[in-house]
Protein backbone atom coordinates (compact mmCIF):
# COMPACT_ATOMS: atom_id res chain seq x y z
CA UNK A 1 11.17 -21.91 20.50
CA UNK A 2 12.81 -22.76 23.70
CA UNK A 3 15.63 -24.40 21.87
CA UNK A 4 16.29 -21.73 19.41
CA UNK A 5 16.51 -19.45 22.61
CA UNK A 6 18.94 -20.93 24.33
CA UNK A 7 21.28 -21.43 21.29
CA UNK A 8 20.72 -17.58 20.64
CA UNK A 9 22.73 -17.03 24.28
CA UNK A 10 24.90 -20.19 23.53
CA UNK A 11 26.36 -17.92 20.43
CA UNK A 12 27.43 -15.29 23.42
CA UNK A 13 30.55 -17.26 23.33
CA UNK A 14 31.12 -18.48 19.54
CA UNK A 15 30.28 -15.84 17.18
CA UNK A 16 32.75 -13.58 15.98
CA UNK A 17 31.16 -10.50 17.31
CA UNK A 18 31.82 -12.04 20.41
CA UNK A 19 35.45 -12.68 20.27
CA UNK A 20 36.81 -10.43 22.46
CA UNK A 21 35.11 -11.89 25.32
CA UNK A 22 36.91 -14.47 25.38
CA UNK A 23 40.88 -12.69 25.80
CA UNK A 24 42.51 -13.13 28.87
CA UNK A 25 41.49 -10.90 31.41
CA UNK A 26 37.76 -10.70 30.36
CA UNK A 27 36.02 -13.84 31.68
CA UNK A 28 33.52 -12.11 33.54
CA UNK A 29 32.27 -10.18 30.27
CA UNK A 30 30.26 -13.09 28.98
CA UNK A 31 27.62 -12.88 31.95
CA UNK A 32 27.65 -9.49 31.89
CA UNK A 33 26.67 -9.44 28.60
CA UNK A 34 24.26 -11.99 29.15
CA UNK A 35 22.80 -9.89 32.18
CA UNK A 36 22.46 -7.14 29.63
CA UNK A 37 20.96 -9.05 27.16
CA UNK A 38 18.42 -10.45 29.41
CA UNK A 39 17.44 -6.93 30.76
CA UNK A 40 16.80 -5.80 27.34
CA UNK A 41 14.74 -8.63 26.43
CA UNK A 42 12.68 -7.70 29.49
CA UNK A 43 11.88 -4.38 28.41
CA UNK A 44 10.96 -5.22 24.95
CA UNK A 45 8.61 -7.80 26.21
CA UNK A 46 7.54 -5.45 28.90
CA UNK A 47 5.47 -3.42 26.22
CA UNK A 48 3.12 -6.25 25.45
CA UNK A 49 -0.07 -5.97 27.20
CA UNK A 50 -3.55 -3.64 26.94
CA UNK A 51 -3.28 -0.07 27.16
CA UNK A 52 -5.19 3.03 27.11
CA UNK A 53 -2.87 5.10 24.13
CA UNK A 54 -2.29 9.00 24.37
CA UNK A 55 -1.35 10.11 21.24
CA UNK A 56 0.92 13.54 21.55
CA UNK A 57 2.11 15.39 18.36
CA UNK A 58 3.33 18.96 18.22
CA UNK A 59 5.46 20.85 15.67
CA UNK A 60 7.73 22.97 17.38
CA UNK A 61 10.32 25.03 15.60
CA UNK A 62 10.01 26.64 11.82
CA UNK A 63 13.47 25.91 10.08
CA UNK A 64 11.97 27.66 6.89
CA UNK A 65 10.63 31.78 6.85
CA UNK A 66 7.34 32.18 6.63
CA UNK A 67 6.15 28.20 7.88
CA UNK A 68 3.61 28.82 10.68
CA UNK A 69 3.68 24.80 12.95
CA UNK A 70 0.55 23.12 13.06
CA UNK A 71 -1.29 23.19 16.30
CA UNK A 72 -0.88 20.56 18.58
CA UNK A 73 -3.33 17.68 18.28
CA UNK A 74 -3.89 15.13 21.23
CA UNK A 75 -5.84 11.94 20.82
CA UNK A 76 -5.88 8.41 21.99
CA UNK A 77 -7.56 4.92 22.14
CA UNK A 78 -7.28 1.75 23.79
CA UNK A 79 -4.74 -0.52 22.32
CA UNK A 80 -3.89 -4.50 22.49
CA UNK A 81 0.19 -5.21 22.13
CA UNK A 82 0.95 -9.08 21.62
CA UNK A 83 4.16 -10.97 21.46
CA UNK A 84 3.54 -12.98 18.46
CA UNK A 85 7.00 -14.39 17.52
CA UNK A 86 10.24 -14.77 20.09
CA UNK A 87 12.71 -16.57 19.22
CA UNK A 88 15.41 -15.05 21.84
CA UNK A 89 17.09 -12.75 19.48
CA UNK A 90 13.96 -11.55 18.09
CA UNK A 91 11.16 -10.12 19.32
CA UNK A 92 7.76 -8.85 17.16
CA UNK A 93 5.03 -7.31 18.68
CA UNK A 94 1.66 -6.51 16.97
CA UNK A 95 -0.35 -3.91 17.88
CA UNK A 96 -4.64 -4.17 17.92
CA UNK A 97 -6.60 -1.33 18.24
CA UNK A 98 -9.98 -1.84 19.53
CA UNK A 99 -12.37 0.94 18.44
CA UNK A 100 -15.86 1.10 19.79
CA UNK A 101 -18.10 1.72 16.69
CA UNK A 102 -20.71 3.30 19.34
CA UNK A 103 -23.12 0.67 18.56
CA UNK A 104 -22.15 -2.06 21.22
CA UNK A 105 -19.86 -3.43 18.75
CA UNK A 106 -15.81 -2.80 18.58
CA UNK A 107 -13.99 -2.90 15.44
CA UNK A 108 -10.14 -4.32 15.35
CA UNK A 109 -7.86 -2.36 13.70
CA UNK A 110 -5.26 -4.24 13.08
CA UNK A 111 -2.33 -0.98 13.95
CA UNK A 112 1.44 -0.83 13.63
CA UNK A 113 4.06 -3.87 14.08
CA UNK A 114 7.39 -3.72 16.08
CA UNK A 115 10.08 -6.08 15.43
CA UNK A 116 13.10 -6.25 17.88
CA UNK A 117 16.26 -8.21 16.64
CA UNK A 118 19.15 -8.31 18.39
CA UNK A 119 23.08 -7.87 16.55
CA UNK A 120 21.49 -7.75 13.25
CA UNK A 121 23.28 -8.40 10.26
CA UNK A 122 21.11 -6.43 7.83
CA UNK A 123 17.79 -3.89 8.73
CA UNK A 124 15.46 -2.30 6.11
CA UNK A 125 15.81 0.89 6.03
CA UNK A 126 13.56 3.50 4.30
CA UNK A 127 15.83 5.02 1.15
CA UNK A 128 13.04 7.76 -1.07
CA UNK A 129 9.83 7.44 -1.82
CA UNK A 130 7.74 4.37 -2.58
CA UNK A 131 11.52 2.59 -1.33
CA UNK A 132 13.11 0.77 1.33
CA UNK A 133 16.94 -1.15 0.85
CA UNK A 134 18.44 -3.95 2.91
CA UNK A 135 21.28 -2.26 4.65
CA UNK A 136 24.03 -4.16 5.95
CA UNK A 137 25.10 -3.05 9.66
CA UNK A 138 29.08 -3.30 10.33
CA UNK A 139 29.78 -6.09 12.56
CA UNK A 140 31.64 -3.38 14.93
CA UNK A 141 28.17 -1.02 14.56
CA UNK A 142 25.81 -3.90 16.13
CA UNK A 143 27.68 -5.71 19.30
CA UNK A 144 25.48 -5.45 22.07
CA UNK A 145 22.84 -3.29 19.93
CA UNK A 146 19.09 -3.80 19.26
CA UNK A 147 17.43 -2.91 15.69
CA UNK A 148 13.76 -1.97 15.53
CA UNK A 149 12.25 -2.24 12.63
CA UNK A 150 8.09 -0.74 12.54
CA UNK A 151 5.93 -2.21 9.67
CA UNK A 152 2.53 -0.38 8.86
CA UNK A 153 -0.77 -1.54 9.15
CA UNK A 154 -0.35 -4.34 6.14
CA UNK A 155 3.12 -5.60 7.72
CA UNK A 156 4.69 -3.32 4.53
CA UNK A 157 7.96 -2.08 5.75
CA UNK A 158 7.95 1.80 7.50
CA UNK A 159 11.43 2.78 8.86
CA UNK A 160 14.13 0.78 11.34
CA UNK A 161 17.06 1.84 13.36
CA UNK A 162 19.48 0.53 15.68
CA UNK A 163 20.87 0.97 19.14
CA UNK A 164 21.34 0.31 22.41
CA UNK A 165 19.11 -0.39 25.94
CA UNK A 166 20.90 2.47 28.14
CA UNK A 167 19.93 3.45 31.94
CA UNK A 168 20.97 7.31 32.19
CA UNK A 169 19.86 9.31 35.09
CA UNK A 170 17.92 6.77 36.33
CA UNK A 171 15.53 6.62 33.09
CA UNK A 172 15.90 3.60 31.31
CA UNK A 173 15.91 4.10 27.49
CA UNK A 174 16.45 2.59 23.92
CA UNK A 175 17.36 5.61 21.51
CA UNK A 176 17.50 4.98 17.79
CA UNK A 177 20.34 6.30 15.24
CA UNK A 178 19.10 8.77 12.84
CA UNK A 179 16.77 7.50 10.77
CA UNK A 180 14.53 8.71 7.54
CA UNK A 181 10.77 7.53 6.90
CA UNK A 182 8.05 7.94 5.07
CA UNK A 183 5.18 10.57 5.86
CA UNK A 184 2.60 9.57 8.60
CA UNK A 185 -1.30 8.77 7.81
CA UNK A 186 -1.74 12.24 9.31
CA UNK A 187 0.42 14.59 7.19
CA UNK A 188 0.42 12.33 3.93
CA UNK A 189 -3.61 13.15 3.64
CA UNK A 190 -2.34 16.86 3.72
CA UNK A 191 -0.95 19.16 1.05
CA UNK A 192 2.13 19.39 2.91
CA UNK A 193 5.79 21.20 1.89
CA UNK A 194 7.45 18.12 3.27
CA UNK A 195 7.45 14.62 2.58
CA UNK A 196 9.58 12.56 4.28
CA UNK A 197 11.05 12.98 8.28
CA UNK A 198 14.31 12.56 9.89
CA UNK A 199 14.29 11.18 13.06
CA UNK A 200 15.06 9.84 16.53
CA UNK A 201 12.92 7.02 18.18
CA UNK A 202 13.08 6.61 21.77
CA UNK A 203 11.49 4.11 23.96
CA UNK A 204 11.41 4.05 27.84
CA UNK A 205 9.72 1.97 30.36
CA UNK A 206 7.53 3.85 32.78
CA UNK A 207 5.20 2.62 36.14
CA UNK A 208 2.05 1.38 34.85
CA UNK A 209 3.14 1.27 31.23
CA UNK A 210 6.04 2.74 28.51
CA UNK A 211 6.38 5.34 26.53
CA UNK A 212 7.70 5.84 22.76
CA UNK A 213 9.09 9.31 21.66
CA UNK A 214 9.68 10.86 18.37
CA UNK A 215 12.14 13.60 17.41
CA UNK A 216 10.88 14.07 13.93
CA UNK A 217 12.62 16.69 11.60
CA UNK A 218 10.12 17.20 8.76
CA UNK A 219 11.85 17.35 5.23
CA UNK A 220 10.94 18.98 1.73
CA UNK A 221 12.38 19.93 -1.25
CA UNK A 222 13.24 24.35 -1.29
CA UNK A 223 14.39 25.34 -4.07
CA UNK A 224 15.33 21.85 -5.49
CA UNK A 225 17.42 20.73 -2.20
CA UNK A 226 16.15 18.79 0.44
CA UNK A 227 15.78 21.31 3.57
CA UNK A 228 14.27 21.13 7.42
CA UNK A 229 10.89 22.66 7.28
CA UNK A 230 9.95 21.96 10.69
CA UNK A 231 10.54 20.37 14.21
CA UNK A 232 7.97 18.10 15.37
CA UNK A 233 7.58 15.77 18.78
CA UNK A 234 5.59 13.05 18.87
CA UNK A 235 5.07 11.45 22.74
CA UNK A 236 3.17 8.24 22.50
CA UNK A 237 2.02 7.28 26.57
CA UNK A 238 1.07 3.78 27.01
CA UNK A 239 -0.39 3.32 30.37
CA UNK A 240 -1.79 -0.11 31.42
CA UNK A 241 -5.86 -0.90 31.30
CA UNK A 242 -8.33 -3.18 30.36
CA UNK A 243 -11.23 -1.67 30.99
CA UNK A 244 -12.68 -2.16 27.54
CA UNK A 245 -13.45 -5.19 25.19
CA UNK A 246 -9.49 -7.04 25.06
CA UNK A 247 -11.34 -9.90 24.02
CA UNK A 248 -12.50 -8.59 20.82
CA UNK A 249 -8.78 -8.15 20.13
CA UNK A 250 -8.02 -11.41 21.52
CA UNK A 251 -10.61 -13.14 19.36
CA UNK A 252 -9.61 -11.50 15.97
CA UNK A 253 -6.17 -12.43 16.48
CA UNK A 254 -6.82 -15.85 16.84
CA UNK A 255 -8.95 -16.08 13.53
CA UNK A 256 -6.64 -13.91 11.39
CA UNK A 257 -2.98 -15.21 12.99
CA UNK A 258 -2.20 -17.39 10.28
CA UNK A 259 -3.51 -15.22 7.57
CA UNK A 260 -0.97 -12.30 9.06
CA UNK A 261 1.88 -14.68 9.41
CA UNK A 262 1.22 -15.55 5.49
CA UNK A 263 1.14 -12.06 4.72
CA UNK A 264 4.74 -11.22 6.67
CA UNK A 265 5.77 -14.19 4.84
CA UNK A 266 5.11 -12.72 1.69
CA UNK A 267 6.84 -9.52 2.12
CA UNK A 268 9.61 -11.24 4.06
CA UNK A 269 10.09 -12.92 0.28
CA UNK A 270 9.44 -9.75 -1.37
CA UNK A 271 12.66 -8.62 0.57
CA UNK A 272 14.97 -10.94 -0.15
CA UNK A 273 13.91 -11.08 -3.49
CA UNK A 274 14.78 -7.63 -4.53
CA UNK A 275 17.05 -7.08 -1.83
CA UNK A 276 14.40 -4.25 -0.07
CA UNK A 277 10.82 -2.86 -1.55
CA UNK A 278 9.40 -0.51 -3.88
CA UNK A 279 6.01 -0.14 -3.44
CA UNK A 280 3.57 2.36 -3.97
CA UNK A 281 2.11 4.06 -1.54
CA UNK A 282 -1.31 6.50 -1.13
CA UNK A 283 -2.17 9.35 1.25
CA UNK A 284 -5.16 7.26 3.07
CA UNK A 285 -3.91 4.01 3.26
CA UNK A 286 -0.12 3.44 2.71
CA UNK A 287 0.53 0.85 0.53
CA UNK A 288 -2.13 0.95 -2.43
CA UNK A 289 -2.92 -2.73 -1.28
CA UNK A 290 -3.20 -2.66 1.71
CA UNK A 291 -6.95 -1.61 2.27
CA UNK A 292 -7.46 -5.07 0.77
CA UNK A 293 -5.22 -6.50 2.69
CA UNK A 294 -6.70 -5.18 5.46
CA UNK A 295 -10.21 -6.02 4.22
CA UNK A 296 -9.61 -9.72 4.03
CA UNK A 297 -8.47 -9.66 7.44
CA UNK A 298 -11.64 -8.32 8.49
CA UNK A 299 -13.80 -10.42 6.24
CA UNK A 300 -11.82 -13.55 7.88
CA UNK A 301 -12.85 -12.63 11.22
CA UNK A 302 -16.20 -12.15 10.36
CA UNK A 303 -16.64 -15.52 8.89
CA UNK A 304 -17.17 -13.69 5.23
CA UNK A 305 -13.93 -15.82 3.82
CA UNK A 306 -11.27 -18.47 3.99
CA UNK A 307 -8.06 -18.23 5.28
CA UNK A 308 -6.65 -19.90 2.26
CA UNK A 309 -8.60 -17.68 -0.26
CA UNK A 310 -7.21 -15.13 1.41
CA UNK A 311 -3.71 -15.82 1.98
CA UNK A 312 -3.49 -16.62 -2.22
CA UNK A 313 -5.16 -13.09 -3.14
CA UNK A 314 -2.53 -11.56 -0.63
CA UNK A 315 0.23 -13.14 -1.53
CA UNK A 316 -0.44 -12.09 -5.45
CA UNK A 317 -1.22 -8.56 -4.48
CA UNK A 318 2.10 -8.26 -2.85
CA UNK A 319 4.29 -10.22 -5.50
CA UNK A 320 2.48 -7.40 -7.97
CA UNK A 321 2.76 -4.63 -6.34
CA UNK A 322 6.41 -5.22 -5.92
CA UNK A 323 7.72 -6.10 -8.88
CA UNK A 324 9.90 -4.30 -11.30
CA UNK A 325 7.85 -1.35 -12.74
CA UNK A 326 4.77 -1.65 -10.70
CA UNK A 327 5.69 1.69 -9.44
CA UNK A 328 4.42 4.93 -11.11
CA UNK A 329 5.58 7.63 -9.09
CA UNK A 330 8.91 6.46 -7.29
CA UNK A 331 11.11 8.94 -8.93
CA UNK A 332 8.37 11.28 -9.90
């Protein structure tokens, strides 16, 4: 890991995107880059940790007549964030909620997935429904810039952007391009007018924790034309605690790490084999595989099956569900 690190900040001063670092007159950009790089790998890494969540959402402003915005809805949890790959360039955090079943035992939920990258070449972006494309990102689009790209609960792909680690008025901040992504658990289980959003992410380190912020504009089809319906923030407050059972995160990470890393391997093929994703997706779950997905996970932890078992079964639910024609209702 180390090694792979330090060739990462080696390629400062040999890649191409680096070139004009090294014209006369600019020898001290190289360690200012380097400082900059450094910084930003600090914040990214800053988010891992345990947390108490406070989950913000409120539609704002009707861009349609006669669409009244949902009330504002406020909830929260206690949350687990682990570096589980870093490589230098690349960063992924996983995300573990612990839920406490009320019974004296807590369940894992096994939550969203951030991956950082830094210059990339390509992200996977989401394109329609049911479909996300490998995009390529101009060498002059990605000097100096981080992608994040957030997987859902079954490591299937959700939406990425790309941009930069900026201090402005003091705040420091990482601020997305526009981006467009599927629905959210919590308006796909609704009979909504829209179906897809178009947003900004933000995120921002705070004392005692960090903060992610979502400018969402929420799309639909009027009269055959995609249209705003409505404006919707979503502030996500991560402040630091561990008063609450970490270990129970801690402990079904370690049983179900190399399962998950199979899984992401999977889709990681799935990728590059059809140069994105299509795959279907449900209002309760997301992918229509990844209850059972998520089920094996769980049944791993519990001791009620074998990591190997389990890593075959996933890795033939995902080659099916993404083949050619598995999908149904892609272009319905």
């Amino acid at each position: 890991m180390k090694l792979r690190y330090y060739a990462g900040l080696l390629a400062f001063a040999i890649t191409p995107t680096q070139a004009w670092a090294m014209q006369p007159g600019s020898s001290e950009t190289i360690p200012i880059k380097k400082a900059a790089f450094e910084k930003d790998r600090a914040d990214i890494l800053a988010m891992a940790g345990n947390y108490k969540v406070r989950f913000d959402m409120q539609e704002t402003t009707a861009w349609q007549k006669g669409y009244e915005p949902l009330d504002r809805k406020i909830s929260g949890g206690n949350e687990v964030v682990k570096v589980i790959e870093d490589t230098g360039t690349k960063i992924i955090l996983q995300h573990l909620l612990v839920v406490d079943m009320g019974d004296g035992k807590d369940f894992i939920v096994k939550h969203w997935r951030q991956d950082w990258e830094y210059e990339p070449e390509k992200i996977l972006v989401y394109s329609d429904r049911n479909r996300w494309k490998l995009q390529p990102v101009p060498t002059d689009q990605r000097a100096g810039k981080w992608s994040q790209t957030v997987y859902q609960v079954d490591d299937s792909p959700r939406y990425a952007g790309l941009g930069a680690w900026e201090t402005e008025a003091g705040v420091r901040r990482w601020s997305s391009n526009w981006t467009w992504r599927p629905l959210a658990r919590r308006d796909a289980v609704r009979n909504t007018v829209y179906d897809r959003y178009f947003a900004i992410n933000r995120h921002s380190p705070k004392p005692g924790g960090w903060i992610h912020f979502q400018d969402n504009t929420k799309m639909g089809l009027v009269d055959g034309k995609l249209q705003p319906i409505v404006q919707e923030y979503v502030l996500n407050s991560y402040t630091k605690f561990d008063d609450y059972n970490v270990k129970a995160a801690d402990d079904y990470w370690a049983k179900t790490k190399d399962y998950w890393t199979a899984v992401r391997a999977s889709w990681d093929q799935a990728f590059a084999s059809h140069r994105g994703v299509t795959v279907e997706e449900e209002a309760q779950t997301g992918t229509v595989i990844s209850g059972e997905l998520l089920s094996m996970g769980t049944k791993i932890a519990d001791g009620e099956m074998d990591t190997k078992s389990a890593t075959e079964k996933a890795r033939s639910l995902i080659v099916n569900a993404t083949k050619p024609g598995a999908v149904r209702t892609a272009q319905k």
